[in-house]
N, C-alpha and C. Protein backbone atom coordinates (compact mmCIF):
# COMPACT_ATOMS: atom_id res chain seq x y z
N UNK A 1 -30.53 -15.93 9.38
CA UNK A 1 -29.57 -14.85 9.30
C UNK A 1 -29.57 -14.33 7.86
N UNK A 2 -29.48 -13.05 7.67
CA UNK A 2 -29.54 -12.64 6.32
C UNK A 2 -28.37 -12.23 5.87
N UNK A 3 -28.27 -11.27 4.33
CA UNK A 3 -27.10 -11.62 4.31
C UNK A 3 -26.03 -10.29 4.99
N UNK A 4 -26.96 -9.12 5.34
CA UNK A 4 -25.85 -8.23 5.86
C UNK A 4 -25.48 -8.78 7.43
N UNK A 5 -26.30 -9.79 8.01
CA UNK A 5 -25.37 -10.11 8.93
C UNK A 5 -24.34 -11.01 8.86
N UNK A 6 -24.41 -11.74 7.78
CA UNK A 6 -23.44 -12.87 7.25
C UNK A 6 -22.15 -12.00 7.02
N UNK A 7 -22.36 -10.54 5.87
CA UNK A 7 -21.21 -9.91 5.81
C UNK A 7 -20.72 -9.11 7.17
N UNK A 8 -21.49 -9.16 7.86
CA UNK A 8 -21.05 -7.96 8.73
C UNK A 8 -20.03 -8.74 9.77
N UNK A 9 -20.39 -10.07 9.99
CA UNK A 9 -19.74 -11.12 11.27
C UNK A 9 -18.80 -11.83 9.99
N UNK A 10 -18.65 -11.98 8.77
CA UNK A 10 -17.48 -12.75 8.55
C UNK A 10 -16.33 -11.40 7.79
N UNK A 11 -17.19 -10.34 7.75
CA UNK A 11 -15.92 -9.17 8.10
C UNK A 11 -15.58 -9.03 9.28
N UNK A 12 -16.17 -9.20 10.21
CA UNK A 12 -15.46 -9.44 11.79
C UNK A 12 -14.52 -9.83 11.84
N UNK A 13 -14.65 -11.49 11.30
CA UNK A 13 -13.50 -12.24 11.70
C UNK A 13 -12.63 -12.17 10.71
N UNK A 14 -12.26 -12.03 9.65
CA UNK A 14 -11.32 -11.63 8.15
C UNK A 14 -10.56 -10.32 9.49
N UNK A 15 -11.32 -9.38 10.36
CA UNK A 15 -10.65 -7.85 10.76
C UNK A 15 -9.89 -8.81 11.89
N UNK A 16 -10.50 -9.58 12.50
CA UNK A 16 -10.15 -10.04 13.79
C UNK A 16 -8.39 -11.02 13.13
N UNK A 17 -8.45 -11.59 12.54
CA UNK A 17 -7.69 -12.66 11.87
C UNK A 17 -6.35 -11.42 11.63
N UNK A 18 -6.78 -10.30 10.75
CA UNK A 18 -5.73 -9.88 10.14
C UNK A 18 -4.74 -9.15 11.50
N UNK A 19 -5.45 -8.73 12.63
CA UNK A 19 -5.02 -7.98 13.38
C UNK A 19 -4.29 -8.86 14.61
N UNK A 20 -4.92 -9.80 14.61
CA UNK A 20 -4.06 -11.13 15.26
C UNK A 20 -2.81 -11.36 14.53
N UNK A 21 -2.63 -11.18 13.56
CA UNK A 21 -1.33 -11.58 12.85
C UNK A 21 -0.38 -10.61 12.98
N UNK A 22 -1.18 -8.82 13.12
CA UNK A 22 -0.45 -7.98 12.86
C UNK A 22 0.47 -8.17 14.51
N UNK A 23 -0.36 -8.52 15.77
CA UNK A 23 0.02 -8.21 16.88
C UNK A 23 1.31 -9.80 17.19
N UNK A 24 0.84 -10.79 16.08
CA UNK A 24 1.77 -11.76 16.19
C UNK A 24 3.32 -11.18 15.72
N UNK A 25 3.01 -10.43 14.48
CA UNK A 25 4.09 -9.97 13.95
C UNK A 25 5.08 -8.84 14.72
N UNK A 26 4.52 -7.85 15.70
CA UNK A 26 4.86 -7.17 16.17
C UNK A 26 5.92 -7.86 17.63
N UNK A 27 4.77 -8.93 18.15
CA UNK A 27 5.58 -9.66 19.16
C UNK A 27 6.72 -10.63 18.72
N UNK A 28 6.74 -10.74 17.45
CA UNK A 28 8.11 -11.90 17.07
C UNK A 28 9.06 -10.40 16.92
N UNK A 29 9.25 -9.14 17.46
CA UNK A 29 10.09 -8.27 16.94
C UNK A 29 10.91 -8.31 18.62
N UNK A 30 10.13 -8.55 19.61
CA UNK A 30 10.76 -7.98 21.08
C UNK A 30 11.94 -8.96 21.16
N UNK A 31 12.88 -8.18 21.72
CA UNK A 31 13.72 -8.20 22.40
C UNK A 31 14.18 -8.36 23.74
N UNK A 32 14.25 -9.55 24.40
CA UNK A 32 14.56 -9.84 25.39
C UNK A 32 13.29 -9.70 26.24
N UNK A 33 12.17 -10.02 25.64
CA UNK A 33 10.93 -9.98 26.23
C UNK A 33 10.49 -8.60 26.85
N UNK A 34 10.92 -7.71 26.06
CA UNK A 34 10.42 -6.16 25.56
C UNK A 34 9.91 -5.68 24.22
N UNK A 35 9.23 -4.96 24.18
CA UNK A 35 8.83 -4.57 23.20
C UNK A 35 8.79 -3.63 22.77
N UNK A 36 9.99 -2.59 21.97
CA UNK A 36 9.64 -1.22 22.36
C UNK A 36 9.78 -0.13 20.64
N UNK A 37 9.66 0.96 20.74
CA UNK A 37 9.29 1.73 19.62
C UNK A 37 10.64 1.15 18.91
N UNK A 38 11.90 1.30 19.33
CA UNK A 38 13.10 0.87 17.97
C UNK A 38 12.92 -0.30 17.73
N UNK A 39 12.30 -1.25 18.67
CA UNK A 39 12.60 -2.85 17.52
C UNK A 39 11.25 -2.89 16.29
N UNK A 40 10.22 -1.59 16.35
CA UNK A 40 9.65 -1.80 15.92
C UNK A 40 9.08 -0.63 14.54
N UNK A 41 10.54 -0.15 14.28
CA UNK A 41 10.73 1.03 13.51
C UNK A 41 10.52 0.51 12.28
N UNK A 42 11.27 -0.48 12.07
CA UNK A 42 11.42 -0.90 10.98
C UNK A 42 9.69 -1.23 10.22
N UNK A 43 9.17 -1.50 11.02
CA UNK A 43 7.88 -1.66 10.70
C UNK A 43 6.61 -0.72 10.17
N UNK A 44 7.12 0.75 10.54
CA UNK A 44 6.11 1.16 10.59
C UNK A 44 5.35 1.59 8.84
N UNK A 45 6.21 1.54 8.08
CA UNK A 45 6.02 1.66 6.84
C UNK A 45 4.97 0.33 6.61
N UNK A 46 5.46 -0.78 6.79
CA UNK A 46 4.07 -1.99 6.76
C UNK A 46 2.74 -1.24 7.52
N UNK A 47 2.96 -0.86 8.30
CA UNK A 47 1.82 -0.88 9.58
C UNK A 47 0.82 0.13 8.78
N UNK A 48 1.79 1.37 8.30
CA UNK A 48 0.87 2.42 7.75
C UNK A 48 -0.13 2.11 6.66
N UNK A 49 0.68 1.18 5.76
CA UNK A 49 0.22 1.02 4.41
C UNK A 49 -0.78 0.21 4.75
N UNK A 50 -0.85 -0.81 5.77
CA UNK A 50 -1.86 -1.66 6.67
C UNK A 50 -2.74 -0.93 6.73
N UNK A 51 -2.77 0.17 7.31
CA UNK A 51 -3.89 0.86 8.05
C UNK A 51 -4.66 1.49 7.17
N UNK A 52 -4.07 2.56 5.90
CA UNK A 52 -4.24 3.23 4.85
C UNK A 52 -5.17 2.06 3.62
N UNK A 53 -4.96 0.46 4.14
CA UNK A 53 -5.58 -0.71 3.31
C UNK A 53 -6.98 -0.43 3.51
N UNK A 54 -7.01 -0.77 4.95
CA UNK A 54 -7.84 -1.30 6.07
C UNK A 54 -9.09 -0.31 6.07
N UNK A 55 -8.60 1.08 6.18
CA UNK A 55 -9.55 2.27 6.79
C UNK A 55 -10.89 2.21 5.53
N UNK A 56 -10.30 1.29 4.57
CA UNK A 56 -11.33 1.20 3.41
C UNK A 56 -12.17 0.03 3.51
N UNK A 57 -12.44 -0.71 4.47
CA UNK A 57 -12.69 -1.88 4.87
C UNK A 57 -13.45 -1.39 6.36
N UNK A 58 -12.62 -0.87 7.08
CA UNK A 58 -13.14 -0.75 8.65
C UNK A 58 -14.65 0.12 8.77
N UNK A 59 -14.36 1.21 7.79
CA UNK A 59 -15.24 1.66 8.15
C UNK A 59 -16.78 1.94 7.53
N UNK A 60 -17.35 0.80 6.31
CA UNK A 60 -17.75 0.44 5.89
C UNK A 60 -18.75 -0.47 6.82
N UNK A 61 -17.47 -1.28 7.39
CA UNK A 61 -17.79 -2.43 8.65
C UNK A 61 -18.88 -1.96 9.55
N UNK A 62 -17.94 -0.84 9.90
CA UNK A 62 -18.63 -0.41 11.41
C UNK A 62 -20.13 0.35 11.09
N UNK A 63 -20.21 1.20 9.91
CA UNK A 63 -21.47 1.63 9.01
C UNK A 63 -22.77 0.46 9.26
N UNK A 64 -21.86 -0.81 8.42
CA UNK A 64 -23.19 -2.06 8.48
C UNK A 64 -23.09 -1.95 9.88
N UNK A 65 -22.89 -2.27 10.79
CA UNK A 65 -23.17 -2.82 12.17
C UNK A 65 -23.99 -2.26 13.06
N UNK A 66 -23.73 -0.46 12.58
CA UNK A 66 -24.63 0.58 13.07
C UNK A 66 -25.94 0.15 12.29
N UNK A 67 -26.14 0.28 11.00
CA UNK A 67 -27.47 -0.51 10.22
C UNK A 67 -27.81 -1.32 10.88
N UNK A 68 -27.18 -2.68 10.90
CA UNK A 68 -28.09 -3.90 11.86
C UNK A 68 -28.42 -3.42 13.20
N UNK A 69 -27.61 -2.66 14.02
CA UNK A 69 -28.01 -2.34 15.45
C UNK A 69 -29.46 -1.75 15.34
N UNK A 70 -29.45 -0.53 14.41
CA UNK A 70 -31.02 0.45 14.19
C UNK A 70 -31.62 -0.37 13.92
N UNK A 71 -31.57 -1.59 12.98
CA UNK A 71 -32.74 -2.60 12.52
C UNK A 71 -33.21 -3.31 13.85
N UNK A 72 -32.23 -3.62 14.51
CA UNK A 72 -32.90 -4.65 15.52
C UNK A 72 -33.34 -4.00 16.55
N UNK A 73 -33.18 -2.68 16.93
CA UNK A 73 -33.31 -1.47 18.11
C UNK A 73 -35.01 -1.35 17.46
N UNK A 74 -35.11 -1.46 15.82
CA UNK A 74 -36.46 -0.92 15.60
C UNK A 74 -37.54 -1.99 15.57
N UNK A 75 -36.85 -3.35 14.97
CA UNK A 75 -37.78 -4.50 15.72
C UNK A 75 -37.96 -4.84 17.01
N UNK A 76 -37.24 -4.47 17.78
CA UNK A 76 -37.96 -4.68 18.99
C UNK A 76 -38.44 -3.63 19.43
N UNK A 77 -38.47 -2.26 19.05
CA UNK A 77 -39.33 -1.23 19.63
C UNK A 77 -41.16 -1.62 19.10
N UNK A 78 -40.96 -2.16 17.65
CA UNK A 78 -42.28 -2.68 16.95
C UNK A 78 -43.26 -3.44 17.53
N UNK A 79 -42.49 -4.59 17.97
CA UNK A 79 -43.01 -5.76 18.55
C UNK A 79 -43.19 -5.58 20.10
């Protein structure tokens, strides 16, 4: 494995990890085993600044992944 697939799969899981937490955080907000836009108002100022973090990260991500896909789409067209 080289190393843009090393970065590309342990930015996976760093994206996967953070977004598990975000959806943990969202579900410790429901109410009576609902979940709805007011219990989760208070939040959205986190969520944005989250996202506004992230979009500098995500899509970088998804860039490499398209790279490795063409690399391996073109080794096996080679071979």
């Amino acid at each position: 494995m080289d190393i843009f697939s090393k970065i590309f799969w342990q930015g996976g899981l760093a994206l996967s990890v953070i977004l598990l937490f975000v959806a943990i955080s969202a579900l410790m907000n429901a109410e009576n085993g609902q979940l709805t836009v007011a219990n989760l108002e208070h939040l959205g100022g986190t969520y944005t600044a989250l996202f506004e973090t992230l979009k500098f990260v995500v899509y970088p991500w998804i860039a490499l992944g398209l790279f490795l896909l063409g690399r391996f789409i073109l080794r096996m067209v080679k071979s």
